[in-house]
C-alpha atoms as a PDB file:
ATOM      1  CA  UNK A   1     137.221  87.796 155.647  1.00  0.00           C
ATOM      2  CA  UNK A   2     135.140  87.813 158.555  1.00  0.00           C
ATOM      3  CA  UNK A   3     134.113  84.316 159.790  1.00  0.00           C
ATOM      4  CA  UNK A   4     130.304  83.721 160.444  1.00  0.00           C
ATOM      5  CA  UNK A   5     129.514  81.668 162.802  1.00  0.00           C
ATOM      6  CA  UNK A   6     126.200  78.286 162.650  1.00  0.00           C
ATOM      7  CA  UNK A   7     124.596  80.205 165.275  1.00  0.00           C
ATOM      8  CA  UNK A   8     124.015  83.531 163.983  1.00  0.00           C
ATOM      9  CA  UNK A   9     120.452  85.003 162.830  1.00  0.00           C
ATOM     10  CA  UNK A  10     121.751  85.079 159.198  1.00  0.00           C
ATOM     11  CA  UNK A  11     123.331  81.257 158.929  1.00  0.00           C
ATOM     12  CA  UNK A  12     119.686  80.511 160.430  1.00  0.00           C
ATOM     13  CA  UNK A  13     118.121  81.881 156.613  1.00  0.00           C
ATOM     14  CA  UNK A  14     120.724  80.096 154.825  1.00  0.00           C
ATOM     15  CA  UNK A  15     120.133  77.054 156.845  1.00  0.00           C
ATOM     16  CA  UNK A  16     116.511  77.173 156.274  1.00  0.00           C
ATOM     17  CA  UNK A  17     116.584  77.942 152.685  1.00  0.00           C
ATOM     18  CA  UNK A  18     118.532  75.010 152.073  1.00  0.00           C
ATOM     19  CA  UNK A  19     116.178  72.905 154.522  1.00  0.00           C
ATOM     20  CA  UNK A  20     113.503  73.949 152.042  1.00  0.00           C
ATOM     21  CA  UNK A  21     114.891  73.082 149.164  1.00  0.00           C
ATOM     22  CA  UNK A  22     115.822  69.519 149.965  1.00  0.00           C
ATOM     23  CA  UNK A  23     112.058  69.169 151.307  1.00  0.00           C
ATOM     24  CA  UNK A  24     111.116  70.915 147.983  1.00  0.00           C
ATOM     25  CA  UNK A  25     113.148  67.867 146.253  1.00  0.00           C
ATOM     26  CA  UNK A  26     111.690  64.724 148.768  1.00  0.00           C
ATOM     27  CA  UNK A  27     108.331  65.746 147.950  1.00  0.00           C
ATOM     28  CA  UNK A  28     108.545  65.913 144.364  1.00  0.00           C
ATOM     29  CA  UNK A  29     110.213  62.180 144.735  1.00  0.00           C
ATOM     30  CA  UNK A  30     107.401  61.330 146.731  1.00  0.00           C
ATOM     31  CA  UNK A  31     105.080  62.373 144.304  1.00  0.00           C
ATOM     32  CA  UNK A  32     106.284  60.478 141.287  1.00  0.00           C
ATOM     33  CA  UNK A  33     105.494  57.512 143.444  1.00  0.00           C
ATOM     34  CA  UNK A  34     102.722  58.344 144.936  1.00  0.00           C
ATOM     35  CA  UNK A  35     100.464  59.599 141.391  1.00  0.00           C
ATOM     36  CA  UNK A  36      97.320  59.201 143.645  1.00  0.00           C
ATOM     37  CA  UNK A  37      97.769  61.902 146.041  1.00  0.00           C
ATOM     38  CA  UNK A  38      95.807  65.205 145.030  1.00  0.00           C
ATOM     39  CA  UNK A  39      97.349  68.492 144.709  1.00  0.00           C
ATOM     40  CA  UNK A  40      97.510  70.982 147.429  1.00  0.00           C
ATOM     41  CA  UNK A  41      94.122  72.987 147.037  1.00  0.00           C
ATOM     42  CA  UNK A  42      95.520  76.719 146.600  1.00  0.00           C
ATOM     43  CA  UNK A  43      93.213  79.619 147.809  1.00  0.00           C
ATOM     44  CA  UNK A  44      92.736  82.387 145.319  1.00  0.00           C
ATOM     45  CA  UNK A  45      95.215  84.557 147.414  1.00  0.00           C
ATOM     46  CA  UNK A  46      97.484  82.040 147.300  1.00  0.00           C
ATOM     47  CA  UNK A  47      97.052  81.661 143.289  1.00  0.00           C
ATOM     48  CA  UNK A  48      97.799  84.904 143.156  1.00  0.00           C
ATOM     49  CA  UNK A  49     101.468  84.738 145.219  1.00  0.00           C
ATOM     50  CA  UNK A  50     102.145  81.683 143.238  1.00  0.00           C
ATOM     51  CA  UNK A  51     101.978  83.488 139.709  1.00  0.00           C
ATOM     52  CA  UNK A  52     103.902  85.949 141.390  1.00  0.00           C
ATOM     53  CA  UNK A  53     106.408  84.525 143.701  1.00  0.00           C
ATOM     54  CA  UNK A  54     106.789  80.319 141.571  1.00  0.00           C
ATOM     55  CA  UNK A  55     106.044  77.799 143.409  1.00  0.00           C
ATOM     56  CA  UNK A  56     108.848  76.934 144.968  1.00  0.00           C
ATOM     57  CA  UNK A  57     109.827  80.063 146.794  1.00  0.00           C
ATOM     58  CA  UNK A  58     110.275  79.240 150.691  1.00  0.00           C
ATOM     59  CA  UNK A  59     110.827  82.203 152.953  1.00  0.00           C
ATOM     60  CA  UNK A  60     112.477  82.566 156.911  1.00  0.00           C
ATOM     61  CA  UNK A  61     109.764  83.792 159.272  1.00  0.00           C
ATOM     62  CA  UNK A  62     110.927  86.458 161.267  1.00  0.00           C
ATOM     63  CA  UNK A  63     108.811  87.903 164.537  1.00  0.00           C
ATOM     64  CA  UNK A  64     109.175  90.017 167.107  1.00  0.00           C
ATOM     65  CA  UNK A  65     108.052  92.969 168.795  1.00  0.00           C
ATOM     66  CA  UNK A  66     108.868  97.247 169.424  1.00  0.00           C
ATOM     67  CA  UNK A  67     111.391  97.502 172.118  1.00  0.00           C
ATOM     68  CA  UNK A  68     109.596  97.735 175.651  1.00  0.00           C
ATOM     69  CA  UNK A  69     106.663  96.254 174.377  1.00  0.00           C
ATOM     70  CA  UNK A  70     105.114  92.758 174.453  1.00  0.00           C
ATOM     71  CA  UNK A  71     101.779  91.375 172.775  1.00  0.00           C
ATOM     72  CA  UNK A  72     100.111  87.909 174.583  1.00  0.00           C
ATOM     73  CA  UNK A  73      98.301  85.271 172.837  1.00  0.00           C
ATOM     74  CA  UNK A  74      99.601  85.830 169.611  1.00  0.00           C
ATOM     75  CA  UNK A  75      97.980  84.355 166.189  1.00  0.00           C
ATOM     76  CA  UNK A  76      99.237  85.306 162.743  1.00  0.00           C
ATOM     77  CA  UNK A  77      96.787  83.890 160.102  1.00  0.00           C
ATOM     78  CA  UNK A  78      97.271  84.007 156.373  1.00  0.00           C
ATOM     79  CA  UNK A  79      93.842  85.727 155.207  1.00  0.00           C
ATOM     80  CA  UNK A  80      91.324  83.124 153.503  1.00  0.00           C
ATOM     81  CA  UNK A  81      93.193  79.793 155.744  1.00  0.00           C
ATOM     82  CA  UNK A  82      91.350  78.762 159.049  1.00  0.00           C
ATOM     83  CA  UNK A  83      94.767  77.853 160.427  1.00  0.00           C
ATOM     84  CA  UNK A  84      97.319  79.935 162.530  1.00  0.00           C
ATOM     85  CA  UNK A  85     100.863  79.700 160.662  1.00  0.00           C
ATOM     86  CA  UNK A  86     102.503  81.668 163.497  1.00  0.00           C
ATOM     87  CA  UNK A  87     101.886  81.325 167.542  1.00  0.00           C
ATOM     88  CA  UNK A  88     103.248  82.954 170.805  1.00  0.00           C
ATOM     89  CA  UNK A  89     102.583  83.521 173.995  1.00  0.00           C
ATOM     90  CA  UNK A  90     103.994  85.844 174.883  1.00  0.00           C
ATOM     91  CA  UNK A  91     105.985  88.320 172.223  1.00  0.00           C
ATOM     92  CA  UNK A  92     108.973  91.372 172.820  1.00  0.00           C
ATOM     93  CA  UNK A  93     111.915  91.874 171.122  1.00  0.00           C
ATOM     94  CA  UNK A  94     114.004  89.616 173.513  1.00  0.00           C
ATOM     95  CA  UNK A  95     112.470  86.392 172.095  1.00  0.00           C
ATOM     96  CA  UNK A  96     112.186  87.042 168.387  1.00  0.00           C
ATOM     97  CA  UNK A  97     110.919  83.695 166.443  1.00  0.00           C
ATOM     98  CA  UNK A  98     112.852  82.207 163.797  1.00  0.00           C
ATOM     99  CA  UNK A  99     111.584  79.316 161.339  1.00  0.00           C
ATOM    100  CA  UNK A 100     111.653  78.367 158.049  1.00  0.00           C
ATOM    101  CA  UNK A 101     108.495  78.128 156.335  1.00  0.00           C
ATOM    102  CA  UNK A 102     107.201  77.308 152.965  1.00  0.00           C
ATOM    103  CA  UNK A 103     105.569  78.875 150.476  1.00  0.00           C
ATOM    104  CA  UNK A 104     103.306  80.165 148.874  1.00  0.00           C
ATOM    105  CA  UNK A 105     103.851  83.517 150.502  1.00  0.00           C
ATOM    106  CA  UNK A 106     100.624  85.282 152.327  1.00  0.00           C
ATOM    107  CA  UNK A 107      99.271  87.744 150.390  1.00  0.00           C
ATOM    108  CA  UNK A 108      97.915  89.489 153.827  1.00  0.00           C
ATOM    109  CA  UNK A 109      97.791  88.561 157.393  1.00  0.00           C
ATOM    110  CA  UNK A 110      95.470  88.813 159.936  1.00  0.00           C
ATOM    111  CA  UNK A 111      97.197  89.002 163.365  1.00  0.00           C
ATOM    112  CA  UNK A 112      95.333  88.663 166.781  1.00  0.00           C
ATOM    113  CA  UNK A 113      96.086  89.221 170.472  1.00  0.00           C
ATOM    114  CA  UNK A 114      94.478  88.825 173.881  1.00  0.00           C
ATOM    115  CA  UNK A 115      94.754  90.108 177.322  1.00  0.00           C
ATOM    116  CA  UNK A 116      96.437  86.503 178.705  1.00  0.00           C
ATOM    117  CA  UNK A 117      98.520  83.763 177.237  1.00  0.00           C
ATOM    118  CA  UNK A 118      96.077  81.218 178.540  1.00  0.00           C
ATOM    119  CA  UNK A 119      95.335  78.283 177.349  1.00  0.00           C
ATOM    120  CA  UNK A 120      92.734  75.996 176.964  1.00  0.00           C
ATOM    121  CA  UNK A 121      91.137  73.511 174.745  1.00  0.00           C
ATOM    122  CA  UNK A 122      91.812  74.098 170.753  1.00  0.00           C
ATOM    123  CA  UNK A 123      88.867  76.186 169.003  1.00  0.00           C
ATOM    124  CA  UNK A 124      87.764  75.717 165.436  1.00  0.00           C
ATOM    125  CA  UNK A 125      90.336  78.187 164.190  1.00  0.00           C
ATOM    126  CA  UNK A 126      93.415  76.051 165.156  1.00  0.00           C
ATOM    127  CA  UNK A 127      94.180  78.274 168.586  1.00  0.00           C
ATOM    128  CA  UNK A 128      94.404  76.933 171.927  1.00  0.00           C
ATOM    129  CA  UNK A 129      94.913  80.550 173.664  1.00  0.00           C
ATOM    130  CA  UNK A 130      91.658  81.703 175.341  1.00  0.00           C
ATOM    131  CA  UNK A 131      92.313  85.348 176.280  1.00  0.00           C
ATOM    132  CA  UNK A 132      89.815  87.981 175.362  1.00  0.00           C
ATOM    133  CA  UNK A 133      90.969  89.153 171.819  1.00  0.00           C
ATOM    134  CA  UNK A 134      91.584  92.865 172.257  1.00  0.00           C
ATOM    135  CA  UNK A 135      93.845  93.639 169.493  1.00  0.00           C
ATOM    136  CA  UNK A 136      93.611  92.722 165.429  1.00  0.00           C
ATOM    137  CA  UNK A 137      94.861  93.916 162.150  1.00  0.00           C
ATOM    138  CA  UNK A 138      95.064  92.691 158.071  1.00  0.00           C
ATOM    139  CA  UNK A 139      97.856  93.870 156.767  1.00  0.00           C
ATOM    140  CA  UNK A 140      99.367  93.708 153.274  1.00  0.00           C
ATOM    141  CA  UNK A 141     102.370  91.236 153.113  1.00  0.00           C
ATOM    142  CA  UNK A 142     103.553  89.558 150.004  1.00  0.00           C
ATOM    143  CA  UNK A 143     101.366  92.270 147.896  1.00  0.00           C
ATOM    144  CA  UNK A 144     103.434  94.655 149.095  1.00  0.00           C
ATOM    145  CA  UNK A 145     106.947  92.998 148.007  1.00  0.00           C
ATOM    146  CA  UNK A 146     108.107  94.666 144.612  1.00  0.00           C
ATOM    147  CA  UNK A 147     107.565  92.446 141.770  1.00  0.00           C
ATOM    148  CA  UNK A 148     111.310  92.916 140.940  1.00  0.00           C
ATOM    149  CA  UNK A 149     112.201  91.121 144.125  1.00  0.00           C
ATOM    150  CA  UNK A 150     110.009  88.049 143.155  1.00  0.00           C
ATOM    151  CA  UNK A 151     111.548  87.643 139.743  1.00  0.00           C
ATOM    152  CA  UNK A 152     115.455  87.686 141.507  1.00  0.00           C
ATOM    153  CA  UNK A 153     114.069  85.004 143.361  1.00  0.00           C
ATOM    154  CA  UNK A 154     112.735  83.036 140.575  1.00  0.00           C
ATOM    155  CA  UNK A 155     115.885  83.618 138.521  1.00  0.00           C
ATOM    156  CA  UNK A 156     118.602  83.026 141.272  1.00  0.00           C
ATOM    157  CA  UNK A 157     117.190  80.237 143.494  1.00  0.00           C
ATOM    158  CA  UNK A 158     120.554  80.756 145.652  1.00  0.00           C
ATOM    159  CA  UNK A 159     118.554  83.780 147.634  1.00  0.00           C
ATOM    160  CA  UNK A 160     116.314  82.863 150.995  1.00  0.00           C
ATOM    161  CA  UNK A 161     113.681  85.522 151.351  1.00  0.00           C
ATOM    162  CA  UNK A 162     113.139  86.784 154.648  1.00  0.00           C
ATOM    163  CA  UNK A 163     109.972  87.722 155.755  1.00  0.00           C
ATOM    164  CA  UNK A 164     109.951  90.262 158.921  1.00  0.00           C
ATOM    165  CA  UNK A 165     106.869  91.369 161.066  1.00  0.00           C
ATOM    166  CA  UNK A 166     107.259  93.579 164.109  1.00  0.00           C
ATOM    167  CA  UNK A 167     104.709  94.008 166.106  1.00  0.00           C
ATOM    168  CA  UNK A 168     103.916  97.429 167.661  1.00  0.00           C
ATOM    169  CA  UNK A 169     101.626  99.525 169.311  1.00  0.00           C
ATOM    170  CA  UNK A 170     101.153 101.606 166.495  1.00  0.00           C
ATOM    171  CA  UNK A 171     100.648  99.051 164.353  1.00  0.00           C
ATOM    172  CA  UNK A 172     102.593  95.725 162.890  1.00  0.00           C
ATOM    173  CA  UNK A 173     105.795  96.673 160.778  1.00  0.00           C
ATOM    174  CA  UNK A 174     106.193  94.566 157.706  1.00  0.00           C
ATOM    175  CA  UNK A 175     109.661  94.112 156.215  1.00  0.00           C
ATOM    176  CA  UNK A 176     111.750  91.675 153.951  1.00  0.00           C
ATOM    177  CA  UNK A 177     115.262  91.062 152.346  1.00  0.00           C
ATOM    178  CA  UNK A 178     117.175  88.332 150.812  1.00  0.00           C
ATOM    179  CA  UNK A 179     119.974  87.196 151.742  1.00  0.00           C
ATOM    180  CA  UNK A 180     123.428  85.011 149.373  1.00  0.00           C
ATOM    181  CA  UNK A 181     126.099  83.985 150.410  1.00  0.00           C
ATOM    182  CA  UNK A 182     128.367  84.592 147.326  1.00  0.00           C
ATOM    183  CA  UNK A 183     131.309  82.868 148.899  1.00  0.00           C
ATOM    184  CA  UNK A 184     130.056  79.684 150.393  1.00  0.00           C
ATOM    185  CA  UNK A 185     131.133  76.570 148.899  1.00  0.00           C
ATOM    186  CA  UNK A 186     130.460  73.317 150.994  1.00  0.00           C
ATOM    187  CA  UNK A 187     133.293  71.554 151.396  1.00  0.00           C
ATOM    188  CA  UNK A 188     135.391  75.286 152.342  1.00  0.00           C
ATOM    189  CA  UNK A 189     135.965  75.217 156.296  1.00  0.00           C
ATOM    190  CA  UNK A 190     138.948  76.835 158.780  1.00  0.00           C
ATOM    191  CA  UNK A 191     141.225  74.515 160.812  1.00  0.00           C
ATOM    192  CA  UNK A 192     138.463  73.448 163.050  1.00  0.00           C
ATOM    193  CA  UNK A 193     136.317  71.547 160.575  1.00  0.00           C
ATOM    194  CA  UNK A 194     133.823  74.613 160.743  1.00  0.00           C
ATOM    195  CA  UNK A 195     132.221  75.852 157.515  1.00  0.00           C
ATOM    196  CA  UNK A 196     132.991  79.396 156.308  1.00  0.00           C
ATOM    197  CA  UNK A 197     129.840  80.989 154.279  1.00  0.00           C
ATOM    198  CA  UNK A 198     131.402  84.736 153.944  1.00  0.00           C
ATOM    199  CA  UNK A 199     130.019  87.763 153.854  1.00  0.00           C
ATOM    200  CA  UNK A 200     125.996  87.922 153.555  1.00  0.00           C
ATOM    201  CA  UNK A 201     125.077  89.979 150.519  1.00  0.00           C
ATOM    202  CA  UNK A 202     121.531  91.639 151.267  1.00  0.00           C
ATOM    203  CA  UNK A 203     119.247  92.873 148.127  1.00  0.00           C
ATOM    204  CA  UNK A 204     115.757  93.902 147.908  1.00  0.00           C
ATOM    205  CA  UNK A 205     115.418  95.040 150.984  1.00  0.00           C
ATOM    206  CA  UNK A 206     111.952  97.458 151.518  1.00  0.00           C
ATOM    207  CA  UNK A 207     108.946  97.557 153.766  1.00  0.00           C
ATOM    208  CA  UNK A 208     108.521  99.445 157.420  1.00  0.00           C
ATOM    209  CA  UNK A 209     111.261  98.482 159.240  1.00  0.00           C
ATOM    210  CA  UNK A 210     114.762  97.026 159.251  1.00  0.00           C
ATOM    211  CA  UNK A 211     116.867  95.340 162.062  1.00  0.00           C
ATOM    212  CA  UNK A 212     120.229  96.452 163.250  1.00  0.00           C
ATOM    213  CA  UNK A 213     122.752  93.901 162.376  1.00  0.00           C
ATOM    214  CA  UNK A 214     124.690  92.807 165.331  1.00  0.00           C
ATOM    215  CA  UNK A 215     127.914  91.077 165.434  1.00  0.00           C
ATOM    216  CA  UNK A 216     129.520  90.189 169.075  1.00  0.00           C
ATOM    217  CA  UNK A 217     127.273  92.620 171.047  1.00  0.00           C
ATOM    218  CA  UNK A 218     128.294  95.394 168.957  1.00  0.00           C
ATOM    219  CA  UNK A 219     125.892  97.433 166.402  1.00  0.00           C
ATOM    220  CA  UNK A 220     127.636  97.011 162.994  1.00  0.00           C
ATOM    221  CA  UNK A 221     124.460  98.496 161.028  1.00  0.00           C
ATOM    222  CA  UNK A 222     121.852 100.896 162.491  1.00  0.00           C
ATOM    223  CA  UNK A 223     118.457  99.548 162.359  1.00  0.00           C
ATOM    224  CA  UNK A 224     115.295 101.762 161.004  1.00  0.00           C
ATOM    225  CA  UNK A 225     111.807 101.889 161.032  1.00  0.00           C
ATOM    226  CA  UNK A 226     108.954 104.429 159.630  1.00  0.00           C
ATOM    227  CA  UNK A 227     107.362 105.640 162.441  1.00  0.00           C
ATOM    228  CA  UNK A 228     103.108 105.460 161.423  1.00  0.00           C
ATOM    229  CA  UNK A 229     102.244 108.256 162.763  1.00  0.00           C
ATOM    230  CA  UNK A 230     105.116 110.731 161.336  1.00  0.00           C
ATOM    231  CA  UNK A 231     105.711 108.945 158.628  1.00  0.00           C
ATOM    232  CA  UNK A 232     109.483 109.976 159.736  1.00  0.00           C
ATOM    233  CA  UNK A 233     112.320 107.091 159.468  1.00  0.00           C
ATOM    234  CA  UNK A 234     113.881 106.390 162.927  1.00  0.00           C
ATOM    235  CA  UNK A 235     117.208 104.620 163.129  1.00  0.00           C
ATOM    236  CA  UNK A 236     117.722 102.113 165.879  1.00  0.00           C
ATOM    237  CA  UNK A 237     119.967  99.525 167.771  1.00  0.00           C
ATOM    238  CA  UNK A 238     117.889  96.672 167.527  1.00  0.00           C
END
């Protein structure tokens, strides 16, 4: 069995998944001692992902960007919230962003860039980049995910949803997957006290694009993405 190592891309979404959960399980202690605090007001959008998605669904961000090309002053916003839930300066492919978020899942996301990474002071809409915007798009996101993909994850919490955007000239690619780790048991680790999760098991995986899977600085799965203007499926090795 091959041996996967803390630092790879795919511990990150088990990491994070189980970051999320124990948050998930704080807050709910916090709230049954703190009765006074309001719930979270949910946008209609975000109603809508709940029903879909259950509430406790957390997801790994994934972003980067087309080989060769690189987008400045970078804002993802989750359509109907005044507040960015993704930034960069500066985004390729070289310095893809990994994090684990929580839910609910954005129905559709409007991404901006500008023509600098500059900053200055905060605006209104939660960005401190002052470049002239010359590039924006809504795109559908968690609308797009098959409803048969949401149910998995509300029957087998094990899964960590990951949620991919690449951004391109052409237009941002929108992907997802989840990821188990069938063979992970906490206390199992080799002679060196490190654990051993196994072999990732990927289901549900769909949208415009898919990453190549890299292990040691060798391709051991071609990537893919639909090209928008052909329509045509290109493989790749990133």
């Amino acid at each position: 069995m091959r041996r996967y190592k803390l630092g790879s891309a795919v511990l990150f979404v088990f990491g994070s998944l189980v970051l999320l959960m124990n948050v998930s399980l704080a807050g709910w202690g916090a709230m049954s001692t703190q009765a006074e605090l309001p719930p979270p007001v949910l946008t209609e959008p975000q109603k809508r992902m709940v029903k879909k998605f259950g509430p406790d669904v957390g997801y790994e961000l994934r972003v980067d960007a087309m080989k060769g090309e690189e987008f400045e002053g970078v804002n993802f916003y989750e359509v109907g919230v005044a507040w960015p839930f993704y930034g960069k300066g500066g985004q390729t492919l070289q310095n893809r962003a990994l994090m684990g978020k929580s839910g609910p899942i954005p129905e559709q996301v409007r991404i901006i860039w500008r023509d600098s990474a500059e900053h200055g002071q905060e605006a209104k809409d939660g960005t401190s980049y002052n470049g002239k915007i010359i590039g924006q798009e809504i795109i559908e996101v968690g609308s797009r995910i098959p409803q048969a993909v949401a149910n998995d994850l509300k029957r087998n919490l094990s899964g960590g949803l990951t949620l991919k955007f690449r951004m391109s000239n052409q237009g941002t690619l929108v992907g997802w997957d989840v990821v188990r780790f069938p063979d992970y048991k906490p206390n199992n680790r080799d002679q060196y006290g490190s654990l051993m999760y196994g072999k990732p098991v990927y289901s549900g995986v769909g949208g415009d694009f898919r990453e190549a899977e890299i292990y040691n600085g060798e391709v051991v799965r071609k990537g893919w993405y639909i090209d928008k203007k052909t329509g045509q499926k290109i493989e790749t090795d990133f």
